[in-house]
Protein backbone atom coordinates (compact mmCIF):
# COMPACT_ATOMS: atom_id res chain seq x y z
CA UNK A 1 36.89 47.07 16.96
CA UNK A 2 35.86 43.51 16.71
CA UNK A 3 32.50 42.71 15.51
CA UNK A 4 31.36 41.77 19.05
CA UNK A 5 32.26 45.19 20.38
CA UNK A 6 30.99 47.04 17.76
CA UNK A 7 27.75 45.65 18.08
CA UNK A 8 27.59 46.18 22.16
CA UNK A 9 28.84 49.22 21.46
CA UNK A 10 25.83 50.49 19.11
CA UNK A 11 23.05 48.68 21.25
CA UNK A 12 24.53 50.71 23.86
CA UNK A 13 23.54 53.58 22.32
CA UNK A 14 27.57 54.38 22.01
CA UNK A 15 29.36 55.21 18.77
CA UNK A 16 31.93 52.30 17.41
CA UNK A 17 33.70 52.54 14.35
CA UNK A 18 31.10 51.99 12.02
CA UNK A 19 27.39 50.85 11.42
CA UNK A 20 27.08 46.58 12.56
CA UNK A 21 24.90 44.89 10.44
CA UNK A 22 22.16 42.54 11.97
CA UNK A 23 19.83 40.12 10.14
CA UNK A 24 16.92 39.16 11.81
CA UNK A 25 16.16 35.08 10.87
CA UNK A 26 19.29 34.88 8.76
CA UNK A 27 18.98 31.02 9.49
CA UNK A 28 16.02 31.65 7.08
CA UNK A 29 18.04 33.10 4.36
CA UNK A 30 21.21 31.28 4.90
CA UNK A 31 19.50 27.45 4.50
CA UNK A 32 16.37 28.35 2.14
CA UNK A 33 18.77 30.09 -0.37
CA UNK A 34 21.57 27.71 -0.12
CA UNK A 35 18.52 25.44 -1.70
CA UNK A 36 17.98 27.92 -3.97
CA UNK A 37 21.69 27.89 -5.13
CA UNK A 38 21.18 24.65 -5.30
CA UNK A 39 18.28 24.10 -7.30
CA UNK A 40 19.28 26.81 -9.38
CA UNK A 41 22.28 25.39 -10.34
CA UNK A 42 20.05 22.05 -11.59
CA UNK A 43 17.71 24.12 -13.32
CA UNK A 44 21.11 25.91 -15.25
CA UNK A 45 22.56 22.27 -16.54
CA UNK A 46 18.83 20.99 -17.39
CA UNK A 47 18.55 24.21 -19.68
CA UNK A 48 15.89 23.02 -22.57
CA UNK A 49 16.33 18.63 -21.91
CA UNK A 50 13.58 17.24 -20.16
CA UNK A 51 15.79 15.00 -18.03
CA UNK A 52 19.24 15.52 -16.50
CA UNK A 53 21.35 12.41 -14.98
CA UNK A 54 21.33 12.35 -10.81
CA UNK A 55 25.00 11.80 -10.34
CA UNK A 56 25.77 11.56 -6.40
CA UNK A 57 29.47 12.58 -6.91
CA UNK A 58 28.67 15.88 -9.30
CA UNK A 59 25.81 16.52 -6.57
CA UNK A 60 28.36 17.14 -3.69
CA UNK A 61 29.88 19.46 -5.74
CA UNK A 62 27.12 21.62 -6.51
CA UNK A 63 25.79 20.90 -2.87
CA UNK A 64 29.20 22.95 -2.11
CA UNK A 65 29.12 25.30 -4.50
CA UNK A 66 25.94 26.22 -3.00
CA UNK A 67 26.96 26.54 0.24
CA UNK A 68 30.52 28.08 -0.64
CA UNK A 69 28.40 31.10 -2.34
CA UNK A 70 25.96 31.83 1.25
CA UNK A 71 29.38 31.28 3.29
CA UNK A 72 30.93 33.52 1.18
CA UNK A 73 28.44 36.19 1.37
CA UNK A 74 28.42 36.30 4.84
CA UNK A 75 31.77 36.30 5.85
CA UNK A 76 33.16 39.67 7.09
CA UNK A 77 29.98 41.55 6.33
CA UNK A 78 27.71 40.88 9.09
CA UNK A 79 28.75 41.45 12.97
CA UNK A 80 26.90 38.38 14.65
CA UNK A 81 27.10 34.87 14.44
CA UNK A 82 25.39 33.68 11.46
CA UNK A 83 24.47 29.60 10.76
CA UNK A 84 26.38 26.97 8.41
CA UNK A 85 24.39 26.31 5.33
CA UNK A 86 23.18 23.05 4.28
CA UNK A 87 21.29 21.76 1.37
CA UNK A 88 19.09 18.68 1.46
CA UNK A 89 19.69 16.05 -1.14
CA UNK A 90 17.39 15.91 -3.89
CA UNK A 91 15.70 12.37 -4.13
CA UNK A 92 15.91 11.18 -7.50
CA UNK A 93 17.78 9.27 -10.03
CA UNK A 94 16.78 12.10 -12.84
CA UNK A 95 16.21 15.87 -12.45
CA UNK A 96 13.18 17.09 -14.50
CA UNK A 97 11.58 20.49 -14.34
CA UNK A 98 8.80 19.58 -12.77
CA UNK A 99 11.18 18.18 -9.67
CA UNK A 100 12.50 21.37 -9.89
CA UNK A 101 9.51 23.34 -9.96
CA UNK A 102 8.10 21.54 -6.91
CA UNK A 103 11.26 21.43 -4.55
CA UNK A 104 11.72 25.31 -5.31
CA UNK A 105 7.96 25.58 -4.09
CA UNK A 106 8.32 24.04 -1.28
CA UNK A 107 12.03 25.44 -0.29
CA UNK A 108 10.09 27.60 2.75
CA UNK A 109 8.99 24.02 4.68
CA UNK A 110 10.96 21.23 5.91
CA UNK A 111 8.15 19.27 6.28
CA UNK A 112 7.97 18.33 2.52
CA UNK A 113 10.06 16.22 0.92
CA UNK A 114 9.83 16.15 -2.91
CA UNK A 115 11.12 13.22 -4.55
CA UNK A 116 11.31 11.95 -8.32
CA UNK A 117 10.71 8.78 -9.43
CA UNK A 118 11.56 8.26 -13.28
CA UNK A 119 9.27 11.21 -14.58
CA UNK A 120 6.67 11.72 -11.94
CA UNK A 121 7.07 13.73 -9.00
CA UNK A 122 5.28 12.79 -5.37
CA UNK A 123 5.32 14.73 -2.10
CA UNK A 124 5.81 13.08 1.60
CA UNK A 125 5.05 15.15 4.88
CA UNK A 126 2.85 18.11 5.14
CA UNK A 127 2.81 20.81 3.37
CA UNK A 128 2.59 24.14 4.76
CA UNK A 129 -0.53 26.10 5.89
CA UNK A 130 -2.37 29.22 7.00
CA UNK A 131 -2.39 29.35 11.22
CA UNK A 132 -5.79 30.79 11.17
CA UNK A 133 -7.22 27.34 12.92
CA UNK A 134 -4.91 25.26 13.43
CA UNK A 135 -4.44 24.98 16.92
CA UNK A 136 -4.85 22.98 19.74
CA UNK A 137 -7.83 22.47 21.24
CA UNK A 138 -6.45 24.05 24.86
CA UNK A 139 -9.86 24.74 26.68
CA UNK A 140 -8.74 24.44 30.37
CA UNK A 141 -5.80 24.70 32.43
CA UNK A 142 -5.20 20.98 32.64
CA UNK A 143 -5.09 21.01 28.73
CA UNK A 144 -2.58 23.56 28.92
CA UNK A 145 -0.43 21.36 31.64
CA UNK A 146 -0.67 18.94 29.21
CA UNK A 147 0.77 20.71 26.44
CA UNK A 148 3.49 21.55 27.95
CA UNK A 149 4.31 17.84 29.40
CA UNK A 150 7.22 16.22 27.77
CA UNK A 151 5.81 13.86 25.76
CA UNK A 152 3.68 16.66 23.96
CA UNK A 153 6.61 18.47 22.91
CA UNK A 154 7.35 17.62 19.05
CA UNK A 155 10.59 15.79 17.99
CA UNK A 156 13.15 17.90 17.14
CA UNK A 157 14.43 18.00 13.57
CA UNK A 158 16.85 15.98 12.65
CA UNK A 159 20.15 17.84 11.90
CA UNK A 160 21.35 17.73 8.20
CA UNK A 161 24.33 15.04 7.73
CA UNK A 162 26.68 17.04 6.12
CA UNK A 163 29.77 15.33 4.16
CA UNK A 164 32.90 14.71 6.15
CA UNK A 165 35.08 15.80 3.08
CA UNK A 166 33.78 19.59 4.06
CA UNK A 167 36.16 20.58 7.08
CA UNK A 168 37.53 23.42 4.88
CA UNK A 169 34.36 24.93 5.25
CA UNK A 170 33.08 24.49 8.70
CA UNK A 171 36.78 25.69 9.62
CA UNK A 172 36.54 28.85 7.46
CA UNK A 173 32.51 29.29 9.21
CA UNK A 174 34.36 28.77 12.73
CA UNK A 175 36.63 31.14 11.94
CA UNK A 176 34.28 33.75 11.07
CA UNK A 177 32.11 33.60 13.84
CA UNK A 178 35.33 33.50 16.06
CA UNK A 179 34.64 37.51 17.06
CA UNK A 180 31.10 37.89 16.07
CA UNK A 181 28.01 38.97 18.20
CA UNK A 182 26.65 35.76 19.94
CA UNK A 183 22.83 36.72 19.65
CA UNK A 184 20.02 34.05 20.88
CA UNK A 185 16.45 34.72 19.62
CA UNK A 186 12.85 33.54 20.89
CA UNK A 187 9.40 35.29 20.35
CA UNK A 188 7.36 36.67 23.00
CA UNK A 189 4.83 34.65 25.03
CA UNK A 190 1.62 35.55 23.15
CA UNK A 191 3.38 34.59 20.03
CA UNK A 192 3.66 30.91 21.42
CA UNK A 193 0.19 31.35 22.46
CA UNK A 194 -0.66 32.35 18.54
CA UNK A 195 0.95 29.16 17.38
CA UNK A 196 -0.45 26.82 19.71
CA UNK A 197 -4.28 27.95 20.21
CA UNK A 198 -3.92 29.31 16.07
CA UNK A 199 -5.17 33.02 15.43
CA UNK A 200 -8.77 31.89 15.70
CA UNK A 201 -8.42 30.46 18.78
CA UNK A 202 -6.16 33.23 20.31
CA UNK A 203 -8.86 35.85 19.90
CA UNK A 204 -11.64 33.83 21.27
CA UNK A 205 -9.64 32.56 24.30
CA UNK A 206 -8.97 36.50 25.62
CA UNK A 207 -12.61 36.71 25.68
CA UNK A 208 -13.94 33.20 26.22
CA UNK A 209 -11.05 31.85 28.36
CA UNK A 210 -8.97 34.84 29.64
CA UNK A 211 -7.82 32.39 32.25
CA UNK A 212 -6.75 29.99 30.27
CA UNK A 213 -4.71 31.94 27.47
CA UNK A 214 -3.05 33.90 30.53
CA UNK A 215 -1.96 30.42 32.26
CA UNK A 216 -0.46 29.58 28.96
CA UNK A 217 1.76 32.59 28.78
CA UNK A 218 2.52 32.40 32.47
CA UNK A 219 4.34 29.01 31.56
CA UNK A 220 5.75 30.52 28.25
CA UNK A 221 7.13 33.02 30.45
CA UNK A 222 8.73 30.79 32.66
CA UNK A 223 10.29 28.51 30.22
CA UNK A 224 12.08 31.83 28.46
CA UNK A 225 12.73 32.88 31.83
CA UNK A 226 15.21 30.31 32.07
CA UNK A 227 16.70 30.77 28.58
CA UNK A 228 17.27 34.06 29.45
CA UNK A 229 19.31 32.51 32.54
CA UNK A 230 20.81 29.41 31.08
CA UNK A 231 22.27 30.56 27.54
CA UNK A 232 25.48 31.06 26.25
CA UNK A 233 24.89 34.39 24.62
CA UNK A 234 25.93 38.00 24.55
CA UNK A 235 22.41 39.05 23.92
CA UNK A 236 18.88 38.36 22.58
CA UNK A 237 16.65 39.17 19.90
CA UNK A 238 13.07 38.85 20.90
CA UNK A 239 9.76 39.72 18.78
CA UNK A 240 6.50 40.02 18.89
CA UNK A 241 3.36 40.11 15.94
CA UNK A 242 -0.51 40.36 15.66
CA UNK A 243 -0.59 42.76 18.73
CA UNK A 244 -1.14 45.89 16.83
CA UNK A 245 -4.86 44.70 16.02
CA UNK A 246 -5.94 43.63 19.43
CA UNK A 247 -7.41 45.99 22.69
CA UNK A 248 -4.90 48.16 24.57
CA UNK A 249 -6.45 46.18 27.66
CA UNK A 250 -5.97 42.97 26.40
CA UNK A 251 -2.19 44.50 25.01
CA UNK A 252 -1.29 45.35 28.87
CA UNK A 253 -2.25 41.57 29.93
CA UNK A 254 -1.29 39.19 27.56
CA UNK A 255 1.79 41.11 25.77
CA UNK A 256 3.07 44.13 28.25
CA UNK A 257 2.98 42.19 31.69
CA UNK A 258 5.22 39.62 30.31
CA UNK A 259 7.50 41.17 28.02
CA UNK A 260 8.35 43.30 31.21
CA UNK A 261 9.52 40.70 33.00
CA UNK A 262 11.18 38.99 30.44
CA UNK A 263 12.81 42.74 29.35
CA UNK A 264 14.15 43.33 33.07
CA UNK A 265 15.20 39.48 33.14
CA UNK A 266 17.34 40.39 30.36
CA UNK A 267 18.83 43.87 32.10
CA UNK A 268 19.53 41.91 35.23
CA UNK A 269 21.64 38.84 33.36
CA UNK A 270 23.62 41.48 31.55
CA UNK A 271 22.37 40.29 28.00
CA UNK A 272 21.98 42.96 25.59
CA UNK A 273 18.20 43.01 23.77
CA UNK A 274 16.67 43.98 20.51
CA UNK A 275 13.21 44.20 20.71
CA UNK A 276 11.08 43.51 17.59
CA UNK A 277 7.48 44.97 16.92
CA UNK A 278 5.98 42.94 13.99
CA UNK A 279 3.27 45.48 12.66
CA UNK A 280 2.26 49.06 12.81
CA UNK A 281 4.54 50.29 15.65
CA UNK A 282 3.97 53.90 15.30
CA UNK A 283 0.48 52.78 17.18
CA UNK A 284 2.36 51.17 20.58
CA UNK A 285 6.30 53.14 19.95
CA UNK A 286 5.48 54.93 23.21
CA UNK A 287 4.32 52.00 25.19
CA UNK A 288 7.28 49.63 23.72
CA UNK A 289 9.80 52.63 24.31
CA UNK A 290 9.38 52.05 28.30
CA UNK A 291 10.71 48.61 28.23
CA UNK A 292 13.80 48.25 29.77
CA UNK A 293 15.56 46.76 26.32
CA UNK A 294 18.63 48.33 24.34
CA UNK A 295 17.30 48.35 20.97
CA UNK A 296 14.26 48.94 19.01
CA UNK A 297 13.66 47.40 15.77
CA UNK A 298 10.57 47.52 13.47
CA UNK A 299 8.92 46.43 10.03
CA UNK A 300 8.81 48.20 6.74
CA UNK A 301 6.40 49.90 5.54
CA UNK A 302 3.53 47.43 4.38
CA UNK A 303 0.06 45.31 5.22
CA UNK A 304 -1.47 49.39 4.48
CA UNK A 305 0.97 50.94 7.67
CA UNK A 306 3.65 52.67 7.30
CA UNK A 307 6.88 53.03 8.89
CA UNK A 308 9.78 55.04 8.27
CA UNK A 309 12.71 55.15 9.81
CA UNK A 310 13.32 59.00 10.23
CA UNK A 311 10.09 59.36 11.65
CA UNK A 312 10.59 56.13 13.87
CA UNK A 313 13.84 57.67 15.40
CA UNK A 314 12.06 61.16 15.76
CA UNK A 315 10.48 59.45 18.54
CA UNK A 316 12.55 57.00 20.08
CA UNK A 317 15.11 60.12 19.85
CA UNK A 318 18.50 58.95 22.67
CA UNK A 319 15.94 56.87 24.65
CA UNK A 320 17.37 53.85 22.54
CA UNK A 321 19.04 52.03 20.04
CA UNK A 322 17.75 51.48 16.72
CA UNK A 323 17.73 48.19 14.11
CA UNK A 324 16.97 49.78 10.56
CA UNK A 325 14.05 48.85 8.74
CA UNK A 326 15.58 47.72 4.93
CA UNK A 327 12.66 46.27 3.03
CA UNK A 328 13.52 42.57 2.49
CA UNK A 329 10.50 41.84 0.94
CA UNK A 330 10.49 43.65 -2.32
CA UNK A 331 13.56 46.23 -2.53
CA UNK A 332 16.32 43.73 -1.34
CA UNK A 333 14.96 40.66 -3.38
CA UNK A 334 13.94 42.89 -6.40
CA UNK A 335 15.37 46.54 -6.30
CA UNK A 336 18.85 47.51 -8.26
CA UNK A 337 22.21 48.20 -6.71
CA UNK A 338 21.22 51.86 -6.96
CA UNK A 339 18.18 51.71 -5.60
CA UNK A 340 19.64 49.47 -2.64
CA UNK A 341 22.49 51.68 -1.93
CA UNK A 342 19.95 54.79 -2.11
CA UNK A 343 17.82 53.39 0.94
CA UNK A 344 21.15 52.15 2.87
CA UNK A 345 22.27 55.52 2.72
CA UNK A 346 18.76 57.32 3.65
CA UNK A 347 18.45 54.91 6.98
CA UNK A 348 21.98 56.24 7.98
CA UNK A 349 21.46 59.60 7.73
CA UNK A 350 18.31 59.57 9.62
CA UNK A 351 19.16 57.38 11.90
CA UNK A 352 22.95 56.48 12.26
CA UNK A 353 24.58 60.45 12.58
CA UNK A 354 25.12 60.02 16.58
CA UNK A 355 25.53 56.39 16.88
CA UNK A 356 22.86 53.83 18.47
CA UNK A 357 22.37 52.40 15.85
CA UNK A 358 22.30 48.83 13.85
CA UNK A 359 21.46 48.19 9.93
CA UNK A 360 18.92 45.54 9.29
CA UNK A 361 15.74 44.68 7.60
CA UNK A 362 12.79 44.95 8.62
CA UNK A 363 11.58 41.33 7.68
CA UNK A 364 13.34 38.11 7.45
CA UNK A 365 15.00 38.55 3.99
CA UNK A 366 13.11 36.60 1.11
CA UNK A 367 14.50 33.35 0.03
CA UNK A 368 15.11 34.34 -3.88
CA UNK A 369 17.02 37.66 -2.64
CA UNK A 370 19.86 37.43 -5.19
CA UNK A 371 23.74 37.54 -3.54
CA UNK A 372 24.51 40.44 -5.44
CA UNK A 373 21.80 42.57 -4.03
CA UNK A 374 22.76 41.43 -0.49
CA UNK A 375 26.12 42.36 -1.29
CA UNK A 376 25.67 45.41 -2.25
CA UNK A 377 23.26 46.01 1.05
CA UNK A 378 26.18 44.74 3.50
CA UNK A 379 28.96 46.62 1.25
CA UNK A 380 27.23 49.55 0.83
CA UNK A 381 26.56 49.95 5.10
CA UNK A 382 30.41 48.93 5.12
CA UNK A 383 31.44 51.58 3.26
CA UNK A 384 28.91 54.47 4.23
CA UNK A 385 28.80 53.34 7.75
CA UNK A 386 32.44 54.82 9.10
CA UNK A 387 32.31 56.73 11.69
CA UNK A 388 31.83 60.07 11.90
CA UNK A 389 29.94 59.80 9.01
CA UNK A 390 30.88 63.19 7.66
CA UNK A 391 29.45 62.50 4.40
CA UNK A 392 25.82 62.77 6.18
């Protein structure tokens, strides 16, 4: 089988010839650890000097040393499409620690750029922050109409100039994704609505505004409505968060009632779905289980919930497909080989014995997860994931 057909296979609930791998947010990990690569390589060659020599022509060839290592990783071990890396430039004529220090701090944001001057170190942009407050102020429907005008809609971010002397690479990426899963992404309407009211803001508007918050996920709703219809794609991965901690009432309204229609939108295109529940999801499984989506995938255990896999499929039994649950927040980034390979084989045999069933992670894998742990996590799924899995 082909990547492609192994996935739609296994989101069909059918049995392919082994266990396809899916990351959700691998963009993440592929561009904030080819920084880290990077940076890492900088930090190696500074060793004890206070000040190592910017030179642009030994930069491009850590730049692709960097990204040769992510490529690397990621060729022939996941089954979907998976993004080119690219590494921003640092901006300085000498590398010091404390450059180093801050542009590894800052290697979750785009918005900062960290540049050296001699010995001092200043910041331009903004850095990040919490999204407890800081939305919009969106207190009628006008102000929503507004929002969603075209000249409210941010700029989007310039792409990253990569050298021309590089077409070995993005030849060998092209390659790779040639017969790969083509998987769009988006998160659900009240997400949206969390980012652009902030959490605050959210929680007041069900109660203060109701009208207000549900026109603004009305025309959320529309505009993924038509991504659903317009894109390229075999299938979609689309997630929700903070809706374990709010009413079942205002759950129904604001997160059921459109991630129905946006669920049978999907159906009716033919694209295949994996559905993710950011949270507890023992606490809404049976609820999420009647959407009319091929796969269900879940968090680890964390935030004082906790969710294993065995007793996740327990429930969801043949009723769908499943994404595993790998802990990418502390095992992947921090656990041994043995330890890794321990959990990849647990998830299988709870889960993966009948087929219906995809290995991921439960979160979008942490930026300092070394390559050799992820290795061994994609290897070790290669390897234990062949159908029937009569070890099991």
């Amino acid at each position: 089988m082909t990547s492609r057909e192994r996935m739609q296979t296994a989101l069909r609930q059918g049995t392919p010839d082994g266990v396809p791998t899916y990351l959700c947010y691998h963009e993440l990990y592929v561009q904030r650890h080819s920084r880290l690569e990077y940076l890492w390589e900088y930090r190696r060659r500074l060793r004890d000097h206070a000040r190592y020599p910017f030179d642009p022509a030994e930069d491009e060839g850590i730049r692709r040393g960097a990204v040769e290592r992510v490529l690397d990783l990621f060729t022939g071990r996941v089954d979907h499409c998976f993004a080119f890396p690219s590494v921003r430039v640092l901006e300085c004529d000498v590398v010091t620690p404390q450059l180093l220090q801050a542009a590894i701090r800052y290697i979750d944001t785009d918005d900062v750029r960290v540049i050296g001057d001699g010995d001092a170190v200043h910041l331009e942009g903004r850095a990040p922050h919490g999204n407890w407050a800081g939305g919009a102020a969106l207190e009628t429907r006008a102000d929503v109409d507004r929002h969603f005008a075209p000249d409210a809609e941010p700029a989007p971010t310039p792409a990253v100039a990569e050298p021309e002397s590089w077409p070995d690479l993005r030849a060998r990426h092209g390659a790779a994704n040639a017969e790969l899963f083509r998987c769009g992404s988006f998160p659900t309407p009240f997400c949206i609505a969390i980012g652009a009211f902030g959490y605050q803001g959210a929680m007041l508007a069900m109660h203060d505004r109701p009208e207000v918050l549900g026109y603004f996920i009305e025309r959320v709703t529309g505009q993924w409505l038509g991504l659903i219809r317009d894109a390229a794609v075999e299938g979609f991965w689309f997630d929700e968060y903070y809706t374990d901690v709010i009413s079942p009432r205002h759950y129904d309204e604001y997160v059921w009632r459109p991630n129905v229609a946006l669920a049978e939108a999907l159906q009716a295109g033919g694209k295949l779905s994996m559905y993710y529940f950011c949270g507890d999801i023992m606490s809404r499984l049976e609820r999420v289980l009647t959407l009319e989506v091929n796969a269900i995938a879940c968090e680890e255990s964390k935030k004082r919930f906790r969710v294993d896999i065995a007793e996740v499929q327990a429930v969801v039994g043949s009723r769908k497909a499943l994404v595993g649950n790998m802990d990418g927040l502390q095992l992947l980034p921090r656990g041994s080989p043995g330890q890794i390979q321990a959990e990849v084989r647990r998830q299988l045999a709870a889960a993966a014995r009948e087929g219906g069933f995809v290995m991921g992670a439960g979160s979008p894998i942490a930026p300092d997860t070394p390559l050799g742990n992820m290795r061994t996590f994609l290897d070790t799924t290669r390897e234990l994931g062949i159908y029937p899995l009569s070890w099991a």
